[in-house]
C-alpha atoms as a PDB file:
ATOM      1  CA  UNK A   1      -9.372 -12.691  62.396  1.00  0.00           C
ATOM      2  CA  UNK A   2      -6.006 -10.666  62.590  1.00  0.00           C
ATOM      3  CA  UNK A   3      -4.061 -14.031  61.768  1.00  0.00           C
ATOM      4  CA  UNK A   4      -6.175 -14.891  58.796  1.00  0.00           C
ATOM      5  CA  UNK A   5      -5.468 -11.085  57.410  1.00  0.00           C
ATOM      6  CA  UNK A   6      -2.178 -11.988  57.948  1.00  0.00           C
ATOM      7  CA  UNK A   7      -1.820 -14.819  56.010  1.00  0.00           C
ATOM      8  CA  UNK A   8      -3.891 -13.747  53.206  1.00  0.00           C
ATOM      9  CA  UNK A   9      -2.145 -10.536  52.670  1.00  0.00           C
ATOM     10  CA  UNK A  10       1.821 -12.121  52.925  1.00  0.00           C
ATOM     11  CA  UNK A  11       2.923 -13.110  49.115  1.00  0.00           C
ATOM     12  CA  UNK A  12       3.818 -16.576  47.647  1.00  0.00           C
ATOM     13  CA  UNK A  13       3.003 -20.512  48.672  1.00  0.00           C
ATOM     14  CA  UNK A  14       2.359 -21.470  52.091  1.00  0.00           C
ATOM     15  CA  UNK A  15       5.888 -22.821  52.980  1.00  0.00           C
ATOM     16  CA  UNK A  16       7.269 -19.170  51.820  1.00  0.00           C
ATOM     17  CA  UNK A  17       4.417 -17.519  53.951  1.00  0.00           C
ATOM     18  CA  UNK A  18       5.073 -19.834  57.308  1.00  0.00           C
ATOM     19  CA  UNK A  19       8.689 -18.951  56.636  1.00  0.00           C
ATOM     20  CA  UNK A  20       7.968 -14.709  56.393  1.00  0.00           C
ATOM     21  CA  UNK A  21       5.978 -15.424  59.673  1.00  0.00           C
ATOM     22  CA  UNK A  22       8.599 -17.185  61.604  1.00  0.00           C
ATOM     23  CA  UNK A  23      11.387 -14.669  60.388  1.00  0.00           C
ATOM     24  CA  UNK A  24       8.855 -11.827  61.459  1.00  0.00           C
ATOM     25  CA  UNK A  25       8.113 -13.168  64.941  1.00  0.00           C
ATOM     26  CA  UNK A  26      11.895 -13.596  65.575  1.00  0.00           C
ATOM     27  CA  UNK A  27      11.903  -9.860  64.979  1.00  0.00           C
ATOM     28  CA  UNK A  28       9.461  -9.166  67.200  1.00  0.00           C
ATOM     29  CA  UNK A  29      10.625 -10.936  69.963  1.00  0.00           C
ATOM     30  CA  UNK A  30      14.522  -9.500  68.896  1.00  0.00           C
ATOM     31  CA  UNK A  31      12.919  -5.875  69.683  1.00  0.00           C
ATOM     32  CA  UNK A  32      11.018  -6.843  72.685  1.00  0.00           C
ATOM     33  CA  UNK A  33      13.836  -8.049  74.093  1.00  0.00           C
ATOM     34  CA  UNK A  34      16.469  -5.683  73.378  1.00  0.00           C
ATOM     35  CA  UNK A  35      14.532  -2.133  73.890  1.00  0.00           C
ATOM     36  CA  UNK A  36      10.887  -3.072  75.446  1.00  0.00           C
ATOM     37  CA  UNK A  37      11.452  -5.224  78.218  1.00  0.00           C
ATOM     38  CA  UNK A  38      14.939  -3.526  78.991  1.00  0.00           C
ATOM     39  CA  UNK A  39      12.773  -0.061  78.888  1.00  0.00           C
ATOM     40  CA  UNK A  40       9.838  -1.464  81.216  1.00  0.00           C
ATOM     41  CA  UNK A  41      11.513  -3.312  84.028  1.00  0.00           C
ATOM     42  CA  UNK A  42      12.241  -0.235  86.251  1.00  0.00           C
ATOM     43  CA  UNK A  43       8.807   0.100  86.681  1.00  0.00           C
ATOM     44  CA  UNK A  44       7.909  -3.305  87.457  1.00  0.00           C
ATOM     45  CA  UNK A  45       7.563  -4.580  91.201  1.00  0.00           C
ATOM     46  CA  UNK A  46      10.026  -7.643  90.832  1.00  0.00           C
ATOM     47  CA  UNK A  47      12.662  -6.049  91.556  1.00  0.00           C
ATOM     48  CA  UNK A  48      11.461  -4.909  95.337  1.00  0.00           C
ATOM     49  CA  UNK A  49      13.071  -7.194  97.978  1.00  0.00           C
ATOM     50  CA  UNK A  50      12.121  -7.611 100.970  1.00  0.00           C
ATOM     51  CA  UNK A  51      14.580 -10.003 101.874  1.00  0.00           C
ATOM     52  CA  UNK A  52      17.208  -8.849 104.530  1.00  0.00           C
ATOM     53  CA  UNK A  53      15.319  -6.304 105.805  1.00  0.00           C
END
């Protein structure tokens, strides 16, 4: 349902659309990985060893 929003509400022919999508995801995944993931991974339990203990 979201995607189909999506897609009818971006502008132009459907190669113009797939390539707004694709530039928009790369952005997405840009910000998760440069402030989100960086801000979450303290509080994650990966990083507790037990090894050497």
């Amino acid at each position: 349902m979201m995607y189909g929003w999506l897609w009818r509400r971006l502008p132009g022919p459907a190669p113009v659309r797939v390539v707004i999508l694709a530039l928009a995801a790369v952005a997405v995944l840009a910000v998760c990985f440069q402030w989100v993931f960086p801000a979450v991974a303290p509080y994650m339990p990966f990083s507790d060893t037990t090894v050497g203990e």
